[in-house]
PDB file of N, CA and C in Angstrom:
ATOM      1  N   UNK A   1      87.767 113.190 137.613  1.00  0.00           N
ATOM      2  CA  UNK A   1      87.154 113.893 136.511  1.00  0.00           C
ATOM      3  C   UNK A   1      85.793 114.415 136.951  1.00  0.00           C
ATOM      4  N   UNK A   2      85.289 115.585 136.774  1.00  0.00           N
ATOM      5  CA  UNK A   2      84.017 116.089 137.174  1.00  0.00           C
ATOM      6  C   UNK A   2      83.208 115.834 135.516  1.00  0.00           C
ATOM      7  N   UNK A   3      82.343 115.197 136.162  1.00  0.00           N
ATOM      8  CA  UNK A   3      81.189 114.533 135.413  1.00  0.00           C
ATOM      9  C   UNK A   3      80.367 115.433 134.783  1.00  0.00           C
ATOM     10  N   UNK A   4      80.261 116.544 135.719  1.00  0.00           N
ATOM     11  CA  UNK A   4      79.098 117.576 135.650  1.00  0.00           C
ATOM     12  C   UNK A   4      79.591 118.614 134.333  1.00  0.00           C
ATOM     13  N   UNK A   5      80.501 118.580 134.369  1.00  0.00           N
ATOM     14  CA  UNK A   5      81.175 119.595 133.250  1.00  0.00           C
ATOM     15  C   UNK A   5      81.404 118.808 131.663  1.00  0.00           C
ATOM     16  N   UNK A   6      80.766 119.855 130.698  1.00  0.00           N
ATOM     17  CA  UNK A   6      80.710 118.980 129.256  1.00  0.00           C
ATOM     18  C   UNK A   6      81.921 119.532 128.589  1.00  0.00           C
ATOM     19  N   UNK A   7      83.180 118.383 128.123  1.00  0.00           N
ATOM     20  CA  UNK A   7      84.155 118.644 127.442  1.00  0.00           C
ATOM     21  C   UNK A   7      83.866 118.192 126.334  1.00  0.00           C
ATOM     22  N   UNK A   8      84.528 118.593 125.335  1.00  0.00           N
ATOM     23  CA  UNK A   8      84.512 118.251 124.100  1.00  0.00           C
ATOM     24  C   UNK A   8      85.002 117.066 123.422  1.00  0.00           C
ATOM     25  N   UNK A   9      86.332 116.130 124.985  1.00  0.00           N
ATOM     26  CA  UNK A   9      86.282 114.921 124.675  1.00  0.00           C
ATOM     27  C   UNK A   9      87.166 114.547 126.094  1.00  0.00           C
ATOM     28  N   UNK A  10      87.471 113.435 126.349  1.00  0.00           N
ATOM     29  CA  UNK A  10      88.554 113.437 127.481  1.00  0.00           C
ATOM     30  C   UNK A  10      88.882 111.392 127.279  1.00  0.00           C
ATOM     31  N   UNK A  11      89.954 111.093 127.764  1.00  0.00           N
ATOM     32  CA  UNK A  11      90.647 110.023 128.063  1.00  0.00           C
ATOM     33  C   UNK A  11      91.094 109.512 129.150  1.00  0.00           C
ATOM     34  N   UNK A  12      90.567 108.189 129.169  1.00  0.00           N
ATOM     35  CA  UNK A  12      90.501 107.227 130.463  1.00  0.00           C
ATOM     36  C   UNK A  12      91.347 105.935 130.372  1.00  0.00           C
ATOM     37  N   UNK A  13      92.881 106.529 131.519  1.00  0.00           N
ATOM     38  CA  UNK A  13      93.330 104.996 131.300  1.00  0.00           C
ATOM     39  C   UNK A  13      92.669 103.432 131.723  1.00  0.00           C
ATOM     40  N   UNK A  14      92.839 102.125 130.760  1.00  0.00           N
ATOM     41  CA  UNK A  14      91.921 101.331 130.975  1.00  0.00           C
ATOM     42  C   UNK A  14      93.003 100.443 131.677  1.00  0.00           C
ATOM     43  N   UNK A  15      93.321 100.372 132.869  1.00  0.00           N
ATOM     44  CA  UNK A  15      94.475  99.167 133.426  1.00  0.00           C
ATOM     45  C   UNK A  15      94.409  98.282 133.001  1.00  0.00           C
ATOM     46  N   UNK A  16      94.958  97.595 132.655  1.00  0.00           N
ATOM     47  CA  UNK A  16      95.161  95.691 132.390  1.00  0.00           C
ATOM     48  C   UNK A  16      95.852  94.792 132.901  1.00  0.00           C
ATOM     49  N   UNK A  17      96.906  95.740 133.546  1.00  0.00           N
ATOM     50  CA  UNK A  17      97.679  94.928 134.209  1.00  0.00           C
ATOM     51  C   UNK A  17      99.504  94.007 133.161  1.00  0.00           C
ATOM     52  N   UNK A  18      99.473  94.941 132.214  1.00  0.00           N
ATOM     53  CA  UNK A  18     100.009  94.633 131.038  1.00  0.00           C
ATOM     54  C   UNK A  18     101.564  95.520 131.477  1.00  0.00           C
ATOM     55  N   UNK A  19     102.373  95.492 132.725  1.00  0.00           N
ATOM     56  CA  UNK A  19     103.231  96.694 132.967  1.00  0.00           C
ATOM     57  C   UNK A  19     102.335  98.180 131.907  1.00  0.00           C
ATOM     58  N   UNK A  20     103.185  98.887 131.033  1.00  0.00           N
ATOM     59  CA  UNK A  20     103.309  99.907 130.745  1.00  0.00           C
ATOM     60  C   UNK A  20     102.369  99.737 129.497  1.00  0.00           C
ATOM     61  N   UNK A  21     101.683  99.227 128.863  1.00  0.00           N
ATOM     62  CA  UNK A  21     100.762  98.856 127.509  1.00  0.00           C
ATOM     63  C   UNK A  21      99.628  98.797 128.126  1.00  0.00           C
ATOM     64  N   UNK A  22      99.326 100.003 129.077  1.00  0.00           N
ATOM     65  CA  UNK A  22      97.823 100.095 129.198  1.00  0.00           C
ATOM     66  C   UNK A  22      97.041 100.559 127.943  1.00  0.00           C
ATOM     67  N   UNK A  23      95.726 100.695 127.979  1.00  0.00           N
ATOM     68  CA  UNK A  23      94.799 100.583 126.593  1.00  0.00           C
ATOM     69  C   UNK A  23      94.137 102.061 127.315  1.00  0.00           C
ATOM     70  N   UNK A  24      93.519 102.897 126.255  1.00  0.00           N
ATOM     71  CA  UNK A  24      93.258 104.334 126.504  1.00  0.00           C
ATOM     72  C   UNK A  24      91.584 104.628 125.982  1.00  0.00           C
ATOM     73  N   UNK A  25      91.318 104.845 126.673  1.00  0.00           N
ATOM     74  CA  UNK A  25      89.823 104.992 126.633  1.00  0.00           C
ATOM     75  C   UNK A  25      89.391 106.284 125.851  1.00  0.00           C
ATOM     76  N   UNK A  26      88.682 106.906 124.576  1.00  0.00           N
ATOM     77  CA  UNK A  26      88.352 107.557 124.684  1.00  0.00           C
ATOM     78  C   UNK A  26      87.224 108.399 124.083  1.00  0.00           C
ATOM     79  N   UNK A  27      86.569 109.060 124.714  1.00  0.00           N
ATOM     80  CA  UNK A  27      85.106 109.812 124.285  1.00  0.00           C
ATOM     81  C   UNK A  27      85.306 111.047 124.273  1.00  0.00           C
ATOM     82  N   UNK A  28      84.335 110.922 122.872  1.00  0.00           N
ATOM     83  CA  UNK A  28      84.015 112.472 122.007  1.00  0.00           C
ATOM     84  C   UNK A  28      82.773 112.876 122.354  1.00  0.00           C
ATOM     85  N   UNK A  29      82.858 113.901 122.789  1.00  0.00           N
ATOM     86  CA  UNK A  29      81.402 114.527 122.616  1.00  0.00           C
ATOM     87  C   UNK A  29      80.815 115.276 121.792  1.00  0.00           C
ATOM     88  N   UNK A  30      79.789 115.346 120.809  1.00  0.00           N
ATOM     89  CA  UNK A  30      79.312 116.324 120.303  1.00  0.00           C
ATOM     90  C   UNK A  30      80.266 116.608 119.088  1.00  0.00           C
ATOM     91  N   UNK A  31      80.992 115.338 118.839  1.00  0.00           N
ATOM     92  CA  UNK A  31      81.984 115.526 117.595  1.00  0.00           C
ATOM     93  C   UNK A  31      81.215 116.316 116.197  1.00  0.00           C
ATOM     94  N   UNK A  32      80.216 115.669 115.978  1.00  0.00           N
ATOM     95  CA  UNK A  32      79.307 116.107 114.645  1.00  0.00           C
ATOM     96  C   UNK A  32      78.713 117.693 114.414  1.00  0.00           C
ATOM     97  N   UNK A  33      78.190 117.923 116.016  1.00  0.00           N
ATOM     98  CA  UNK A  33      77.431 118.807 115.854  1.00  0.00           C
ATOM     99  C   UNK A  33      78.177 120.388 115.845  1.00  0.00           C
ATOM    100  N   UNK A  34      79.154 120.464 115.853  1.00  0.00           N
ATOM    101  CA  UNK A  34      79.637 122.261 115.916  1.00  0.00           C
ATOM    102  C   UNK A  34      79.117 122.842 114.556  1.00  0.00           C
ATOM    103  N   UNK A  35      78.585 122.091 113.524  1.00  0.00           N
ATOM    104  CA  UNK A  35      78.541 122.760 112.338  1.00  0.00           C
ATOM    105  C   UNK A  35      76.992 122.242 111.922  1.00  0.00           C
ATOM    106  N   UNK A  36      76.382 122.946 112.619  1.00  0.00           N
ATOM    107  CA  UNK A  36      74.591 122.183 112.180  1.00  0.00           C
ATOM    108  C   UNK A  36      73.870 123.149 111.176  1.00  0.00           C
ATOM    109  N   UNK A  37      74.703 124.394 111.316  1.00  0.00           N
ATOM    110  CA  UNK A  37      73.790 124.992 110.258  1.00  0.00           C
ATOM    111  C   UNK A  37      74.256 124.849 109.097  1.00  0.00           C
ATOM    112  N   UNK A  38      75.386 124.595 108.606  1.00  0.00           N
ATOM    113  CA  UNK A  38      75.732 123.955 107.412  1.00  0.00           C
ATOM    114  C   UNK A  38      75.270 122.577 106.680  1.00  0.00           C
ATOM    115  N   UNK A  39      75.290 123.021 105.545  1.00  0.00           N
ATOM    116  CA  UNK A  39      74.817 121.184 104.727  1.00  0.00           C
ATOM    117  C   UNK A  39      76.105 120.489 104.773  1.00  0.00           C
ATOM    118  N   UNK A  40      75.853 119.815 104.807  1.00  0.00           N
ATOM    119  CA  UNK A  40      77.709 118.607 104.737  1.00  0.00           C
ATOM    120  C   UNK A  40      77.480 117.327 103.898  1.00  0.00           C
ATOM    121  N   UNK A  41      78.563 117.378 102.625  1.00  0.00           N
ATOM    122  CA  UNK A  41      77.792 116.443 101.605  1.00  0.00           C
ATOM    123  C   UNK A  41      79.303 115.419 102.111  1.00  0.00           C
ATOM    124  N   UNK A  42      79.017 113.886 101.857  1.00  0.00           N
ATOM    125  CA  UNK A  42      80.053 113.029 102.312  1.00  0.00           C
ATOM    126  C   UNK A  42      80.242 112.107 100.900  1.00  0.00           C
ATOM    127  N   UNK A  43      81.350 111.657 100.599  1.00  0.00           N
ATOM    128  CA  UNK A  43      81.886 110.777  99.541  1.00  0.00           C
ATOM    129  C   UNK A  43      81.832 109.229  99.851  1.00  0.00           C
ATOM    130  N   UNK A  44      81.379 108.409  99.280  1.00  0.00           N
ATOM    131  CA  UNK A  44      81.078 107.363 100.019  1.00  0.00           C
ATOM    132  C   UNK A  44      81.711 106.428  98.864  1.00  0.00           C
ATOM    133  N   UNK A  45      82.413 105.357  98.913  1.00  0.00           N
ATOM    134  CA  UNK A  45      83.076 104.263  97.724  1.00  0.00           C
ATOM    135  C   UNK A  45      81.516 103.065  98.024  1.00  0.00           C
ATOM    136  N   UNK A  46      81.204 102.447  96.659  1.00  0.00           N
ATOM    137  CA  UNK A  46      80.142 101.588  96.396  1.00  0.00           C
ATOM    138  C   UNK A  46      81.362 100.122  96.212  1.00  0.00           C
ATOM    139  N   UNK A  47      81.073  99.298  97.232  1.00  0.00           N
ATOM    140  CA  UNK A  47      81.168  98.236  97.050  1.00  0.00           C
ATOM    141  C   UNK A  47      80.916  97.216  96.713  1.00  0.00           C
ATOM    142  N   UNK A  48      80.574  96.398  95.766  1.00  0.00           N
ATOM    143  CA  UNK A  48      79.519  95.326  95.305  1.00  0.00           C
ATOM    144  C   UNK A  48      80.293  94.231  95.309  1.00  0.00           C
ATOM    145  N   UNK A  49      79.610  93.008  95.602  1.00  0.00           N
ATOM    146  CA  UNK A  49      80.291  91.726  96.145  1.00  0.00           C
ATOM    147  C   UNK A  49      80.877  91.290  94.534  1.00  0.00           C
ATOM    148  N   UNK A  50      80.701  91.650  92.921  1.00  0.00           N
ATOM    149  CA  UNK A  50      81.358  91.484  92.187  1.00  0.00           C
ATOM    150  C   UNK A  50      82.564  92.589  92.167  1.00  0.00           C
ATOM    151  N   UNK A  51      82.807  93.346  92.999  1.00  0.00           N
ATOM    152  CA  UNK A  51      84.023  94.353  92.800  1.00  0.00           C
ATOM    153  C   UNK A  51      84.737  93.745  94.004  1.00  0.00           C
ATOM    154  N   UNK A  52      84.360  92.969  95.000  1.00  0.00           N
ATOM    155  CA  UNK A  52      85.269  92.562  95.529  1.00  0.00           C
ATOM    156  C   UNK A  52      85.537  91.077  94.941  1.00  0.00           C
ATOM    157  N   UNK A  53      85.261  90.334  94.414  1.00  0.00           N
ATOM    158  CA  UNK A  53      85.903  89.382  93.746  1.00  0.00           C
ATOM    159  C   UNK A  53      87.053  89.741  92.742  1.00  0.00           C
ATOM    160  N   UNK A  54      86.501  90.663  92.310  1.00  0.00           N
ATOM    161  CA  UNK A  54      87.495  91.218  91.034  1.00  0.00           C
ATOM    162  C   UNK A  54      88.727  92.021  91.820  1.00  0.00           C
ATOM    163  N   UNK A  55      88.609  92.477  92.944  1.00  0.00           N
ATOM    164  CA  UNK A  55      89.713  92.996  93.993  1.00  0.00           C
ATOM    165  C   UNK A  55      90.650  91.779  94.320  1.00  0.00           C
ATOM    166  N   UNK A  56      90.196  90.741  94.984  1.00  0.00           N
ATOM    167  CA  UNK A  56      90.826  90.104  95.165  1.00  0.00           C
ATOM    168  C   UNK A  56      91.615  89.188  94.134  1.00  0.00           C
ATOM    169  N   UNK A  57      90.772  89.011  93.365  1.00  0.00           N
ATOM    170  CA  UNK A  57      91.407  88.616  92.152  1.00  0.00           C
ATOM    171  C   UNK A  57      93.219  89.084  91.789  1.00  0.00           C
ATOM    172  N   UNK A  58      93.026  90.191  91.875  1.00  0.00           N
ATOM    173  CA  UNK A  58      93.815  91.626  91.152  1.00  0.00           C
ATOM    174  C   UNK A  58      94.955  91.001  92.432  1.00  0.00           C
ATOM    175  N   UNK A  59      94.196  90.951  93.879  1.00  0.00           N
ATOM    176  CA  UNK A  59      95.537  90.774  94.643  1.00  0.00           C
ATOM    177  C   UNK A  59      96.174  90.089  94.286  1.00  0.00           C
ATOM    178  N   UNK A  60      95.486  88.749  94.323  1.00  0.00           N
ATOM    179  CA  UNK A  60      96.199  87.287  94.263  1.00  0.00           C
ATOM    180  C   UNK A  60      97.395  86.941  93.208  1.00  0.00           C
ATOM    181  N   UNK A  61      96.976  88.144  92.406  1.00  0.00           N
ATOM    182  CA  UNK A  61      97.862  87.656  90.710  1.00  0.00           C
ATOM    183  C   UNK A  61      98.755  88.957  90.864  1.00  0.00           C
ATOM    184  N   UNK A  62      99.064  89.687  91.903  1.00  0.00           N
ATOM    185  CA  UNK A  62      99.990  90.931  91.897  1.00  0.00           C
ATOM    186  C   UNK A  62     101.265  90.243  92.322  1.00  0.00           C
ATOM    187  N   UNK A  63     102.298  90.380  91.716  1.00  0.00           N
ATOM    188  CA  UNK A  63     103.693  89.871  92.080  1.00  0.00           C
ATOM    189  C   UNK A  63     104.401  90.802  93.302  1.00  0.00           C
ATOM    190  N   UNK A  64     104.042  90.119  94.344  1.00  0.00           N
ATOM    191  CA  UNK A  64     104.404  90.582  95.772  1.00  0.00           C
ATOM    192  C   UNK A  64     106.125  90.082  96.282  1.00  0.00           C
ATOM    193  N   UNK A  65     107.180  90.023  94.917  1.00  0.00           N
ATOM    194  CA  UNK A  65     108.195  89.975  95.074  1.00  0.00           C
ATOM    195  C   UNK A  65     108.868  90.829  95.675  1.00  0.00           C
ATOM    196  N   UNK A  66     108.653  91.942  95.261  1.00  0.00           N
ATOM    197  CA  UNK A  66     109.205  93.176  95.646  1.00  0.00           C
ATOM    198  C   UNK A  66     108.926  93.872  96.892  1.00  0.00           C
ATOM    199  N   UNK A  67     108.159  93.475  97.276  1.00  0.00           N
ATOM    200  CA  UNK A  67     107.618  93.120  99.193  1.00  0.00           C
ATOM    201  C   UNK A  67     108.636  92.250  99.403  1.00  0.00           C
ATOM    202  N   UNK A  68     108.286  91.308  99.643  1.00  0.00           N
ATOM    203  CA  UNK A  68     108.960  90.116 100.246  1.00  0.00           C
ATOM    204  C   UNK A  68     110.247  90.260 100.001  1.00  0.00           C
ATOM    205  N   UNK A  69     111.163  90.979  98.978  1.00  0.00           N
ATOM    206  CA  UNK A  69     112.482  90.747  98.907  1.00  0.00           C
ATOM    207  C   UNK A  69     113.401  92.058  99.901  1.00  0.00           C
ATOM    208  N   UNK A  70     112.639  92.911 100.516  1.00  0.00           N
ATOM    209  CA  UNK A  70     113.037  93.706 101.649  1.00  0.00           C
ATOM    210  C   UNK A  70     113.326  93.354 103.145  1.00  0.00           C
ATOM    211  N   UNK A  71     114.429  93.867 103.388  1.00  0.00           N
ATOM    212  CA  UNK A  71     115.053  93.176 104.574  1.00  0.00           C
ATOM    213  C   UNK A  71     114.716  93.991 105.351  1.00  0.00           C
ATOM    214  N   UNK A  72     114.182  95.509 105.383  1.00  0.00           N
ATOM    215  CA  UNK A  72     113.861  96.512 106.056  1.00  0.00           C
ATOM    216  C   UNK A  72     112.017  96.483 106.257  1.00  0.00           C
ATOM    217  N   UNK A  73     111.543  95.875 107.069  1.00  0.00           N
ATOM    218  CA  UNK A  73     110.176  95.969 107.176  1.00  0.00           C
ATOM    219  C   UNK A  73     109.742  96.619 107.009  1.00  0.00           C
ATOM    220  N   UNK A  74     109.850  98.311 107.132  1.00  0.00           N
ATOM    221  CA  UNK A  74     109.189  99.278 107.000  1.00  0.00           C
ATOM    222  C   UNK A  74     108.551  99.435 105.563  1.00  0.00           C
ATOM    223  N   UNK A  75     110.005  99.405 104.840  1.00  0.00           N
ATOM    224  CA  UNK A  75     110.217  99.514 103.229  1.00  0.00           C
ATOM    225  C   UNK A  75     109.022  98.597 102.598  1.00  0.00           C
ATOM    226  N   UNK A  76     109.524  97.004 103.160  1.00  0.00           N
ATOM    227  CA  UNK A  76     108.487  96.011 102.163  1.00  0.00           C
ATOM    228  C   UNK A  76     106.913  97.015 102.830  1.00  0.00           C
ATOM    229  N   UNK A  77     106.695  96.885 103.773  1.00  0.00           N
ATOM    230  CA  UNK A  77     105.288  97.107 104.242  1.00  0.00           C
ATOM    231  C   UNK A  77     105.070  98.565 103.375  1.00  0.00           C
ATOM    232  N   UNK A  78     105.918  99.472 103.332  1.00  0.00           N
ATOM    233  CA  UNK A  78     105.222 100.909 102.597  1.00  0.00           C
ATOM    234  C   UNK A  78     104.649 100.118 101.109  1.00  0.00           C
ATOM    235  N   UNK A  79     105.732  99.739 100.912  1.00  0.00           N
ATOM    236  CA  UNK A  79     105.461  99.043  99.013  1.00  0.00           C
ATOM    237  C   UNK A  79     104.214  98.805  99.319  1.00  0.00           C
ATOM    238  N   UNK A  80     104.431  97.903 100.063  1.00  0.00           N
ATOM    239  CA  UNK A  80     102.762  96.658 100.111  1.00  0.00           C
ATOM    240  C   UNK A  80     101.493  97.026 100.250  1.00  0.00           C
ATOM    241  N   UNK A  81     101.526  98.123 101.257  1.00  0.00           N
ATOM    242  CA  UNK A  81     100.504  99.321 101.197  1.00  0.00           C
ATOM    243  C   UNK A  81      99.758 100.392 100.519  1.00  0.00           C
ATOM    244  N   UNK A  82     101.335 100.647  99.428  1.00  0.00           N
ATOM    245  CA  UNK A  82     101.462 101.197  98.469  1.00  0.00           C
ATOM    246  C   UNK A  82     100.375 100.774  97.483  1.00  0.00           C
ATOM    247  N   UNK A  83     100.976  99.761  97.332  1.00  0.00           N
ATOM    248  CA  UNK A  83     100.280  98.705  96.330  1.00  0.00           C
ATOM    249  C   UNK A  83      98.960  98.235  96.283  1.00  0.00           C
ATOM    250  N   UNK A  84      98.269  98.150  97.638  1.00  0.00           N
ATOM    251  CA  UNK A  84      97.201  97.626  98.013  1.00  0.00           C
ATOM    252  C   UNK A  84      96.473  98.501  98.042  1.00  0.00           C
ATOM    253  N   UNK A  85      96.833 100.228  97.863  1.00  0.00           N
ATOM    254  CA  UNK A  85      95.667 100.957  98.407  1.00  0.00           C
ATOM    255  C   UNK A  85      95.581 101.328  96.658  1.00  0.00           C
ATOM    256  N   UNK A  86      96.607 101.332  95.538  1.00  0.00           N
ATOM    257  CA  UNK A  86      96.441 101.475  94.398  1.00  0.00           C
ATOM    258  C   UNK A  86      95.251 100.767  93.806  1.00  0.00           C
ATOM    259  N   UNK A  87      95.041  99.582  94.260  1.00  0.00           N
ATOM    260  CA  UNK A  87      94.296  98.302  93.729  1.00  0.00           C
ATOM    261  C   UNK A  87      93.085  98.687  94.241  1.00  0.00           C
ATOM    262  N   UNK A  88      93.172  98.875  95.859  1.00  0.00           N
ATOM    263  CA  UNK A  88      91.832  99.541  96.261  1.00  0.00           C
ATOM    264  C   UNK A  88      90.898 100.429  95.514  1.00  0.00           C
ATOM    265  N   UNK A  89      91.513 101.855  95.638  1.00  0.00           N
ATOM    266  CA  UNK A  89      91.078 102.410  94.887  1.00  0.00           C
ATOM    267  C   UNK A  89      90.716 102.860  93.558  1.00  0.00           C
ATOM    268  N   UNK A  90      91.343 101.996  92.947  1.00  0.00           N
ATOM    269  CA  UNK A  90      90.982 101.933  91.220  1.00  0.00           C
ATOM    270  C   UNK A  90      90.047 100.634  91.440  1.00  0.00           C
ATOM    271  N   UNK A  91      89.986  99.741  91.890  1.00  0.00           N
ATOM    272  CA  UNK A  91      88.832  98.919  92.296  1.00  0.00           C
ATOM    273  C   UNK A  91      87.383  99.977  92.751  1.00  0.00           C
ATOM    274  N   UNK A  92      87.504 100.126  93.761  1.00  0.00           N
ATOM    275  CA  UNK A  92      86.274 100.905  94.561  1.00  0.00           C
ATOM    276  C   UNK A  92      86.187 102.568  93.916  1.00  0.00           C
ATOM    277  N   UNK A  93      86.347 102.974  93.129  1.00  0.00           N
ATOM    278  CA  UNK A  93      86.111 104.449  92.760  1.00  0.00           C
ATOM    279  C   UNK A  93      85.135 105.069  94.143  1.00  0.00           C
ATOM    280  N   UNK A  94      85.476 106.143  94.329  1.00  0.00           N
ATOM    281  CA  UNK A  94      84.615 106.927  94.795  1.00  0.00           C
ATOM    282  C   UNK A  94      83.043 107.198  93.940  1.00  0.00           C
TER     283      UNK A  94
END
């Protein structure tokens, strides 16, 4: 790789020694900046240590039958995800 030259990002295999499940290295450059003369407003969710009690709460008492009764992993896990990001986000509003 020539060092001297600025890409916009590039990837470095990291050996491990793992046969074929090597781990992939990789750097961005200058990700942020192509757009500096613009304002850029960002959405941010407010977390407060009483909204996560009340999150978890919400988990604990959600009937995760309908997960668990799938023989197809994919399936239970979409539900479950499903489910968890519902709770999330009506928990954490934007």
């Amino acid at each position: 790789m020539d060092r001297g030259r600025i890409n916009s990002h590039y990837v470095l295999p990291i050996i491990n020694g793992l046969s074929d499940h090597e781990a992939q290295y990789l750097v961005l450059n200058d990700v942020f900046n192509h757009h500096k003369d613009k304002k850029q407003s960002f959405r941010t969710r407010t977390i407060p240590k009483e909204a996560i009690t009340e999150f978890q709460n919400i988990l604990v008492n959600e009937n995760w039958d309908e997960v668990l009764q799938h023989k197809d992993v994919n399936k239970g896990f979409n539900i479950f995800l499903s489910t968890f990001l519902h709770k999330f986000y009506t928990s954490f509003p934007m």
